[in-house]
Protein backbone atom coordinates (compact mmCIF):
# COMPACT_ATOMS: atom_id res chain seq x y z
CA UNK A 1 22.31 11.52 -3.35
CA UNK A 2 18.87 10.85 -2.72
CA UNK A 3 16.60 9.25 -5.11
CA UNK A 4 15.22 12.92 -6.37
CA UNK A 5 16.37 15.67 -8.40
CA UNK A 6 19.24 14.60 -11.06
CA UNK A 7 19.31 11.06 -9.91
CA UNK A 8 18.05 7.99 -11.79
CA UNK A 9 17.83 7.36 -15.75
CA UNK A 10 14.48 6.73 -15.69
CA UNK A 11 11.36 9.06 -15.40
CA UNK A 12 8.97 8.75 -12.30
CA UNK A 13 5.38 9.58 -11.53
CA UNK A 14 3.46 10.19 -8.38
CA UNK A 15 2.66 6.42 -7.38
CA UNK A 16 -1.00 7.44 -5.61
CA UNK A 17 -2.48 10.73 -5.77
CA UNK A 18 -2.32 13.84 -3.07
CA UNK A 19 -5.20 15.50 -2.67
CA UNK A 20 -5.49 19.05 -1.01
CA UNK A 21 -7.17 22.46 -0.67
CA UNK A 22 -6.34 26.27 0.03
CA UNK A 23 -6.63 29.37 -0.63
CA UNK A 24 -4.75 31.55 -3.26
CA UNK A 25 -2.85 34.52 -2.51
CA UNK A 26 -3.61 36.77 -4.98
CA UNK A 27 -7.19 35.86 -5.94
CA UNK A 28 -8.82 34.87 -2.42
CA UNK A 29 -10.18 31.85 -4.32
CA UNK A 30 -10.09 28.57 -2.37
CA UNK A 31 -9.48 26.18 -4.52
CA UNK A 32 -9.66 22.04 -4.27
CA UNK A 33 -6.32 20.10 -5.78
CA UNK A 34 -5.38 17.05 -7.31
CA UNK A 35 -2.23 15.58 -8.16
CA UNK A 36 -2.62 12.47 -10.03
CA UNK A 37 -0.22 9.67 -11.92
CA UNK A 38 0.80 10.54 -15.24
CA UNK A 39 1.96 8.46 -18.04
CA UNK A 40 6.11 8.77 -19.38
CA UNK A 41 6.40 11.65 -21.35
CA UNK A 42 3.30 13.15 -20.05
CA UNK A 43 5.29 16.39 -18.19
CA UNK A 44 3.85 18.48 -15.45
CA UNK A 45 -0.19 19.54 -17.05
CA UNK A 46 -2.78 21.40 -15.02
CA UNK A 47 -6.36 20.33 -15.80
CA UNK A 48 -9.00 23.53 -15.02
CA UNK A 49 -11.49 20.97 -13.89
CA UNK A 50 -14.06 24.16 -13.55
CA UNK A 51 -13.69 25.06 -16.95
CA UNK A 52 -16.05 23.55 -19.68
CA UNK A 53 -16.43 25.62 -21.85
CA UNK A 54 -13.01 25.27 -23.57
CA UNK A 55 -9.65 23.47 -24.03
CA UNK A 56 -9.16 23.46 -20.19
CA UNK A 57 -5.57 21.74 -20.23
CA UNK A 58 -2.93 24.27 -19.59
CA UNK A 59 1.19 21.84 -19.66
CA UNK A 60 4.25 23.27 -18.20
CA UNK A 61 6.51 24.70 -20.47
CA UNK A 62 8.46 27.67 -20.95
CA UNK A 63 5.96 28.92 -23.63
CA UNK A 64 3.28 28.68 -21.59
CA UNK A 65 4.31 31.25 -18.76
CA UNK A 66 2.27 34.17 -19.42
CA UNK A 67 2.81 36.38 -16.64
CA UNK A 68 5.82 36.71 -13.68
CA UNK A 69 4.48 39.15 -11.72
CA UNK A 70 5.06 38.15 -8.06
CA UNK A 71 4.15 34.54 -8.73
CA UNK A 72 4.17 32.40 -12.58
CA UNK A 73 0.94 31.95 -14.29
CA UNK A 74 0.27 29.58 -17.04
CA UNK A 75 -2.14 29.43 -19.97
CA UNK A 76 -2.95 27.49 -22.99
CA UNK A 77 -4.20 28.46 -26.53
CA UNK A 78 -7.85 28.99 -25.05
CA UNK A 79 -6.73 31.39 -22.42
CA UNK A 80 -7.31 29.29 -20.19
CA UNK A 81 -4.77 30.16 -17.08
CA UNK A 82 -3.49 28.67 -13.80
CA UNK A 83 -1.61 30.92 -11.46
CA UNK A 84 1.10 31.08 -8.60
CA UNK A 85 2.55 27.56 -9.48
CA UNK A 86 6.19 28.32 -8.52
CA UNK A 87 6.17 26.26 -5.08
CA UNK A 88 4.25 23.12 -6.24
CA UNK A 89 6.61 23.05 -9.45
CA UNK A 90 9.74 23.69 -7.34
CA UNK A 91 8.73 20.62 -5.08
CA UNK A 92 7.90 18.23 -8.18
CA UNK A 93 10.90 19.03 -9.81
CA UNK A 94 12.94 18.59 -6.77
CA UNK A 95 11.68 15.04 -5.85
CA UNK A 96 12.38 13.99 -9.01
CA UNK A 97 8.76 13.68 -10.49
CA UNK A 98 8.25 14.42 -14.22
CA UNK A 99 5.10 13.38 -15.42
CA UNK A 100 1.63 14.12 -13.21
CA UNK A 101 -1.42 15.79 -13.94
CA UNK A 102 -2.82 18.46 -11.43
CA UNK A 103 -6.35 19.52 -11.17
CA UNK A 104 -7.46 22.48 -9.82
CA UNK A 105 -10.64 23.60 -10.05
CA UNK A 106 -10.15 27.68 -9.47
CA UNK A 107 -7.85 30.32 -10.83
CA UNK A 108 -5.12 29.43 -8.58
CA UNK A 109 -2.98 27.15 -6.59
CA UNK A 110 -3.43 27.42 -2.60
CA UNK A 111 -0.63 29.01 -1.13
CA UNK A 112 -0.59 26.92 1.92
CA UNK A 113 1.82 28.06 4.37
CA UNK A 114 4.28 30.43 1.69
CA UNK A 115 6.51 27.88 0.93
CA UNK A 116 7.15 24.82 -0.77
CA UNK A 117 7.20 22.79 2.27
CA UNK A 118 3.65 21.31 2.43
CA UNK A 119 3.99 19.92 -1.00
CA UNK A 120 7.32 18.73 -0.13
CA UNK A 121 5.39 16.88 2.63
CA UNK A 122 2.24 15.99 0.16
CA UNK A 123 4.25 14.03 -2.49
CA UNK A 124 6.61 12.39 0.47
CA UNK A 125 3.58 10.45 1.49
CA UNK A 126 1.97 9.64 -1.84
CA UNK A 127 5.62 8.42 -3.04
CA UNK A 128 7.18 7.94 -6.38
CA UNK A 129 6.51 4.89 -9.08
CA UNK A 130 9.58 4.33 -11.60
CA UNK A 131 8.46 4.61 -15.40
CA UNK A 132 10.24 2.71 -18.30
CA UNK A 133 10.92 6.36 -20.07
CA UNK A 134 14.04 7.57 -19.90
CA UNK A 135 14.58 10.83 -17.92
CA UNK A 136 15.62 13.87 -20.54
CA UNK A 137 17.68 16.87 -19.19
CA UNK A 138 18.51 20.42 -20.26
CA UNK A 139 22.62 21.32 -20.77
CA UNK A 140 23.41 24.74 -20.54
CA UNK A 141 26.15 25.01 -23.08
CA UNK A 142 26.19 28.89 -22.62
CA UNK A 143 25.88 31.90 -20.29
CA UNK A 144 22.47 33.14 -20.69
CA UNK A 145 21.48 36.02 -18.85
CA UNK A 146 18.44 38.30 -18.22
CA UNK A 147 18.95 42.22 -16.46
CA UNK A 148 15.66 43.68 -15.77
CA UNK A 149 16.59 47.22 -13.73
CA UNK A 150 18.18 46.19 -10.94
CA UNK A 151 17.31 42.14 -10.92
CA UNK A 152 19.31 40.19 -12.40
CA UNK A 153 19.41 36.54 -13.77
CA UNK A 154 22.00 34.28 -14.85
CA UNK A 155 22.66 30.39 -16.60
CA UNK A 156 26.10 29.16 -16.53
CA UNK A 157 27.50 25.63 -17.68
CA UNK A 158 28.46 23.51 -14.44
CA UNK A 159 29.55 20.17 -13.78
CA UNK A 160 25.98 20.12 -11.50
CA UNK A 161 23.05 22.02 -10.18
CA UNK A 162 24.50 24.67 -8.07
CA UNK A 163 21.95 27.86 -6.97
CA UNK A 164 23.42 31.41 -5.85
CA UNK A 165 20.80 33.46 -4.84
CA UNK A 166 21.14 36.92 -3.08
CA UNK A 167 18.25 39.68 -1.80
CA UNK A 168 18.75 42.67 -0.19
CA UNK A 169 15.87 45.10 0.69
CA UNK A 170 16.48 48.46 2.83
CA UNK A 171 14.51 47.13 6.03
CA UNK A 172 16.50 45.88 8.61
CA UNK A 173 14.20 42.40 9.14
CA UNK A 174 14.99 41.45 5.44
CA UNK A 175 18.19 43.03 4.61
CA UNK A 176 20.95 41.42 2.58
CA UNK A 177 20.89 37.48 2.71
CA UNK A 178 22.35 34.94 -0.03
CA UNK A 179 22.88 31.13 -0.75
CA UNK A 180 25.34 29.71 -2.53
CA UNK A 181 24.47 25.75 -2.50
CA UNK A 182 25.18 22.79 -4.76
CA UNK A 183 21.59 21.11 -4.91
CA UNK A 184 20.13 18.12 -4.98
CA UNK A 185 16.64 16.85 -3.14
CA UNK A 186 18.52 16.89 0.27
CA UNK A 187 19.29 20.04 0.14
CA UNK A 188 16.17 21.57 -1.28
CA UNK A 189 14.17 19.79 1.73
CA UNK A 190 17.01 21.42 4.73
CA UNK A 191 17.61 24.54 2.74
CA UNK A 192 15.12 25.91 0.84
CA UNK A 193 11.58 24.31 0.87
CA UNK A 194 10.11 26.01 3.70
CA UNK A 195 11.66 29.57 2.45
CA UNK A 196 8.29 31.50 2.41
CA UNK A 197 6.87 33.89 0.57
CA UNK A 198 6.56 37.61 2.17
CA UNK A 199 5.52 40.74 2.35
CA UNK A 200 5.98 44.67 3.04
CA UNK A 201 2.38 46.60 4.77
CA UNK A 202 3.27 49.53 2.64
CA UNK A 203 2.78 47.73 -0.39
CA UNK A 204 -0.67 45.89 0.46
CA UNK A 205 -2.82 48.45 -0.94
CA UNK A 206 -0.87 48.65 -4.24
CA UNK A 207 -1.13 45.19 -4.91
CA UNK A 208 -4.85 44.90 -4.17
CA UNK A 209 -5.19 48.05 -6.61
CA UNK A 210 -3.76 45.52 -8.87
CA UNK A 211 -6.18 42.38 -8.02
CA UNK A 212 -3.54 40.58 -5.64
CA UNK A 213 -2.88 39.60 -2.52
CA UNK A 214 -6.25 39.46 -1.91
CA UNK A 215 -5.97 35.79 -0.29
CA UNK A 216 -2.76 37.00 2.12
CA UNK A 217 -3.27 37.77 6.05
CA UNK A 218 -1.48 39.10 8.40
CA UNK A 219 0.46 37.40 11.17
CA UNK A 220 1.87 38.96 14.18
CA UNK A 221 4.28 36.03 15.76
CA UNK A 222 6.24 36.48 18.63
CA UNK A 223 10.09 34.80 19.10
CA UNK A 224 10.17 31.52 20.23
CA UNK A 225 11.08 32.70 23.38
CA UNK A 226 8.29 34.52 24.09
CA UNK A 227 6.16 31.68 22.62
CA UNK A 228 7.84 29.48 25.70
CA UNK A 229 6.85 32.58 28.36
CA UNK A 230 3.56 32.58 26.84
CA UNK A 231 2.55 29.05 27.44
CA UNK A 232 4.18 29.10 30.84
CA UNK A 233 2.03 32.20 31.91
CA UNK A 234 -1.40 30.99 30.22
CA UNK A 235 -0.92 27.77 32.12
CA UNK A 236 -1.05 29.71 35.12
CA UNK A 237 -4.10 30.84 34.56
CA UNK A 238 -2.42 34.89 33.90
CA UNK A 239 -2.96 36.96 31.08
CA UNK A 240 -0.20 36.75 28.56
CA UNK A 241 1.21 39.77 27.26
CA UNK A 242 2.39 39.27 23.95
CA UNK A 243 -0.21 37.59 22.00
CA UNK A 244 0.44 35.68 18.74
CA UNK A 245 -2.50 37.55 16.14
CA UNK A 246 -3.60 36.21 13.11
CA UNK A 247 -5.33 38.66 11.42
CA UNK A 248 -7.97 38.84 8.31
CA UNK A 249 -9.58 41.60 7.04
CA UNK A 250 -12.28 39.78 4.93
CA UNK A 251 -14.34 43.50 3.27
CA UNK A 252 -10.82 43.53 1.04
CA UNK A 253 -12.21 40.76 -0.81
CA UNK A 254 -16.02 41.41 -0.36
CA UNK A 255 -16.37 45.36 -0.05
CA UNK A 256 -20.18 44.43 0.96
CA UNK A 257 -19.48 43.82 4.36
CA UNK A 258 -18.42 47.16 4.92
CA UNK A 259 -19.74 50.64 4.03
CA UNK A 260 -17.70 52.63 1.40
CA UNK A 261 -14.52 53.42 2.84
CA UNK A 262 -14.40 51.34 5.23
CA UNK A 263 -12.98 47.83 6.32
CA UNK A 264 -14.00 44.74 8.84
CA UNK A 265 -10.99 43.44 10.44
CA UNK A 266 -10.98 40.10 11.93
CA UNK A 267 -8.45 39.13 14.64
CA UNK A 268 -7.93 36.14 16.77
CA UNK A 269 -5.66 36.54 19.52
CA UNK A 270 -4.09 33.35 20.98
CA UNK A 271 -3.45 32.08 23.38
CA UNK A 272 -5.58 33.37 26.61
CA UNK A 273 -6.47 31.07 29.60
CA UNK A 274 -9.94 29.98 30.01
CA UNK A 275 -9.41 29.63 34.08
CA UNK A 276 -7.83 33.13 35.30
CA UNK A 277 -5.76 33.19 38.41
CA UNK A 278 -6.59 35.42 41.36
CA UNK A 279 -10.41 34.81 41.42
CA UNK A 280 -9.97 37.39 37.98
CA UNK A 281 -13.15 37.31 35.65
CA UNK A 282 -13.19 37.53 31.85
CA UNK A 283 -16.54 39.39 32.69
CA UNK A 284 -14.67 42.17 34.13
CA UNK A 285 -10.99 42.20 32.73
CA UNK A 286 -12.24 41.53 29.01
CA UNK A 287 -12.66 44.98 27.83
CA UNK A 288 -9.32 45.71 29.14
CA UNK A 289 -7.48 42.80 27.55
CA UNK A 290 -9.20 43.60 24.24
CA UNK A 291 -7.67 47.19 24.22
CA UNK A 292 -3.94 46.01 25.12
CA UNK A 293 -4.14 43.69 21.85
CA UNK A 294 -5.17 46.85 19.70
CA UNK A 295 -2.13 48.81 21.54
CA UNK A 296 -0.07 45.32 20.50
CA UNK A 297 -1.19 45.84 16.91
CA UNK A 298 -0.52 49.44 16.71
CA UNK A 299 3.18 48.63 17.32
CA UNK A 300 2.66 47.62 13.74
CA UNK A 301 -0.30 49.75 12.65
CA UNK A 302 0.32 53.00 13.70
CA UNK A 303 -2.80 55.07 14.93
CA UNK A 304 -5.16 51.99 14.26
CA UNK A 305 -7.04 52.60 17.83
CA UNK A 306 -7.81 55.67 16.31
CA UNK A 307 -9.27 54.22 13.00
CA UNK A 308 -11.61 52.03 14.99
CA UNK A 309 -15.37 52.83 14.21
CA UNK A 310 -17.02 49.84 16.72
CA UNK A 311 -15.95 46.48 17.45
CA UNK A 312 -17.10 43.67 19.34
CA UNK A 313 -14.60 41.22 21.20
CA UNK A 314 -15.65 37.26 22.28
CA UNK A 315 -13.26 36.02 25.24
CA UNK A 316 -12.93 32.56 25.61
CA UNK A 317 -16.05 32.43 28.22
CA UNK A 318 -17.59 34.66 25.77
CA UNK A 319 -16.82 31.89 23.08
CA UNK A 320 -18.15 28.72 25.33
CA UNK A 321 -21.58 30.63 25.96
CA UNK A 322 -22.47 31.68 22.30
CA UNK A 323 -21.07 29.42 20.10
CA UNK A 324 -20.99 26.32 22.93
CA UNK A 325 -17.06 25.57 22.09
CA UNK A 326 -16.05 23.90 25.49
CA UNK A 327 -13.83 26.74 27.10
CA UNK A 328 -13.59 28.55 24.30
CA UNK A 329 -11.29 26.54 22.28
CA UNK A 330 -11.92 26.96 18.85
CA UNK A 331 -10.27 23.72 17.74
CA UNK A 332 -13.11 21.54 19.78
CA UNK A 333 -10.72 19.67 22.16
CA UNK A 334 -6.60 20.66 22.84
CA UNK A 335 -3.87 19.40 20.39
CA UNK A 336 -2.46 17.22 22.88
CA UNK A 337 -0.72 14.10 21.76
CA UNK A 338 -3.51 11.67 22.61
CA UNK A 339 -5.82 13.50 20.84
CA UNK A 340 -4.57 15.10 17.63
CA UNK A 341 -4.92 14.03 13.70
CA UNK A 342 -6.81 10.51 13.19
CA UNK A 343 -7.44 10.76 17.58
CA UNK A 344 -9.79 13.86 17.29
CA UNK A 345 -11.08 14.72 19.16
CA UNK A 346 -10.50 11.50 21.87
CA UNK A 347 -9.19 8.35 21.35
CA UNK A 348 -13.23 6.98 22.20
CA UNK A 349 -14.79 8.74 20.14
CA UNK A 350 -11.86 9.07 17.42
CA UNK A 351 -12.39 7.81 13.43
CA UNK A 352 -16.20 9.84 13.70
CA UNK A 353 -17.76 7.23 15.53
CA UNK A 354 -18.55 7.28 18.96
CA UNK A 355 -19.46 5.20 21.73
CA UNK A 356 -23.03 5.53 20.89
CA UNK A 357 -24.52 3.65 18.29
CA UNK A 358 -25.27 5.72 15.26
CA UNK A 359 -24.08 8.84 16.35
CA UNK A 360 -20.85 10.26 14.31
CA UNK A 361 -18.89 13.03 14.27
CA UNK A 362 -18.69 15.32 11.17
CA UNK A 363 -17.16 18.61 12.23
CA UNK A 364 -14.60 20.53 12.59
CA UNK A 365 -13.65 18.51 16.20
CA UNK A 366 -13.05 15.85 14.20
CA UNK A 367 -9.95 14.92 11.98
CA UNK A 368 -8.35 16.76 10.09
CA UNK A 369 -10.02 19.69 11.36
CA UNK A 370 -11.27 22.75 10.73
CA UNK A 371 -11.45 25.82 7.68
CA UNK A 372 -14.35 24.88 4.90
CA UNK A 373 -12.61 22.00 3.71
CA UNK A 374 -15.69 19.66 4.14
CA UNK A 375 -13.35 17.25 4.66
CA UNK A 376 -14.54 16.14 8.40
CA UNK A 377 -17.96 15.37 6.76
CA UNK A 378 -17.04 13.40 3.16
CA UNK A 379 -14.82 11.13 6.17
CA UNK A 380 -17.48 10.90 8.64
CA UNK A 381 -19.49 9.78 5.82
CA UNK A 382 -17.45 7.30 4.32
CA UNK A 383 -17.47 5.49 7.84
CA UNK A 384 -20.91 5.47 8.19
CA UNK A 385 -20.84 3.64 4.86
CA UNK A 386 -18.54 1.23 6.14
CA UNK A 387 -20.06 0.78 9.14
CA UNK A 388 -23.70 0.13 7.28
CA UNK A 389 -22.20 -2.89 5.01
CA UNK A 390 -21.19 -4.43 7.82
CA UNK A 391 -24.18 -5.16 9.43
């Protein structure tokens, strides 16, 4: 069994700390994160490093869940609350780390890609430090049980950690599906870590009635198979026809950008060529192109052409000439091999310095990227700190 979950007398604590950012599901906040060592006995606590005002400490504990509705939010005695911890908490538990203190300084933990995966991946590479405190556990020495309508819940004594989990929903993508496993950290990180959270469209507007998923999008992905025909035909230099779409629609958040009624929808259809076969134009064809992604998306949204008010579409020449991103490609340089992570955007010019003397890189071409992390710019600037005490 690996060193994780159930395994080992002793408690353990993060042994450096992961730091990360995101945005949360329900509240649209994005919020930074920091996972830090804790001392034995310590438990899992959240620290509300934007509050000030009050007690902003909120530990884990089954008193302290306040609210289940389609994620677990925590609070203290000061109301001070911390929501959608579920994945981060599955993945601590699961690597076997008790004691750590997380800061967050919003309302809400980012729900990076749905799943538990990416803090899976996060506390891999900060590793574990053994503590002198012995590790404390919770025997069921009953059935316990909890029926709410048609969900039910249920504790049994076993000789181990076995889950048994079964959904069933009336649409034919989800339908019935269950998991019967007997788990330890191994199988957490094959089976169940990079489950992900989802979704029906029919019940988006309900749930941002309620204040949620205001921080979800929408993703159109094709098969894998497609994803294969796709890069073959793009190479080519030929429009492909079944576009992967990530989709935003930023005036459900901010209801300023639009007039009443109304919504802005932002969509970014990948991947198109740059260099069309056949002498073809983006000049000419673009209009064209732009119209057979809204008849894509209507497979989805029914009658959205029809919804339309205006809209303005940037191909990738489109992209080069007013925002000057080489080709259009909005990630500054191509995730090839050679020039991806700590090699953005070119092994020459990688690490934010470049061949020419006092000129760095601090933007989104550079590692680890882009979104409003600011994280380009704090590295660039730590090199050029580096680089100063050296001379």
């Amino acid at each position: 069994m690996a060193d994780g979950f159930q395994s080992g007398a002793f408690q353990h604590t993060v042994r450096s700390p992961v730091l990360f950012a995101g945005v949360g599901v329900h509240t649209g906040a994005y919020t930074r994160v920091a996972i830090r060592p804790a001392g034995p006995e310590t438990g899992i606590a959240f620290v509300r490093t934007d509050v000030t005002d009050r007690d902003n400490l909120v530990p884990v504990s089954p008193q302290s869940v306040c609210k289940t509705q389609l994620g677990t939010v925590i609070t203290n005695a000061a109301g001070v609350t911390v929501a959608t911890i579920e994945h981060l908490m599955a993945a601590l538990v699961m690597l076997g780390v008790d004691n750590a203190v997380v800061e967050v300084d919003g309302p809400e933990m980012p729900i990076m890609d749905g799943s538990a995966a990416d803090f899976v991946k996060l506390l891999e590479r900060a590793g574990k430090r053994t503590q002198g405190a012995a590790r404390r556990f919770i025997e069921i020495l009953e059935t316990v049980e909890v029926i709410d309508g048609d969900k039910r819940a249920t504790l049994k004594p076993a000789m181990r950690f076995e889950v048994a989990f079964e959904i069933q929903f009336p649409t034919a993508v989800i339908g019935r599906q269950s998991v019967d496993l007997p788990m330890d950290e191994m199988t957490f990180r094959r089976e169940l870590a990079d489950c992900r959270t989802f979704g029906f469209l029919h019940e988006v507007e309900a749930l941002r009635a309620m204040g949620l998923a205001r921080g979800g999008s929408i993703t159109i992905f094709p098969t894998r198979e497609q994803i294969e025909i796709n890069y073959r035909t793009a190479l080519a230099g030929r429009v492909i026809d079944e576009p992967y779409l990530d989709i935003r629609i930023p005036s459900a958040i901010d209801d300023s950008l639009a007039p009443p009624g109304h919504h802005v929808m932002s969509l970014i259809g990948k991947y198109y060529p740059y260099r069309l076969a056949d002498g073809q134009s983006w000049d000419v064809i673009g209009a064209s192109v732009a119209e057979r992604i809204v008849t894509t998306l209507e497979r989805y949204l029914p009658n959205l052409g029809s919804l339309v008010v205006a809209r303005q579409f940037l191909t990738p020449l489109d992209l080069e000439r007013v925002f000057g991103l080489t080709e259009g490609d909005i990630f500054h340089g191509r995730h090839d091999l050679d020039q991806i992570f700590g090699l953005r955007p070119h092994p020459q010019s990688a690490q934010y310095a470049t061949p020419i003397p006092g000129l760095y890189l601090c933007g989104s071409g550079a590692h680890p990227g882009g979104a409003v992390s600011g994280a380009p710019g704090r590295n660039a600037a730590t090199r050029v700190i580096k680089d100063a005490k050296r001379r």
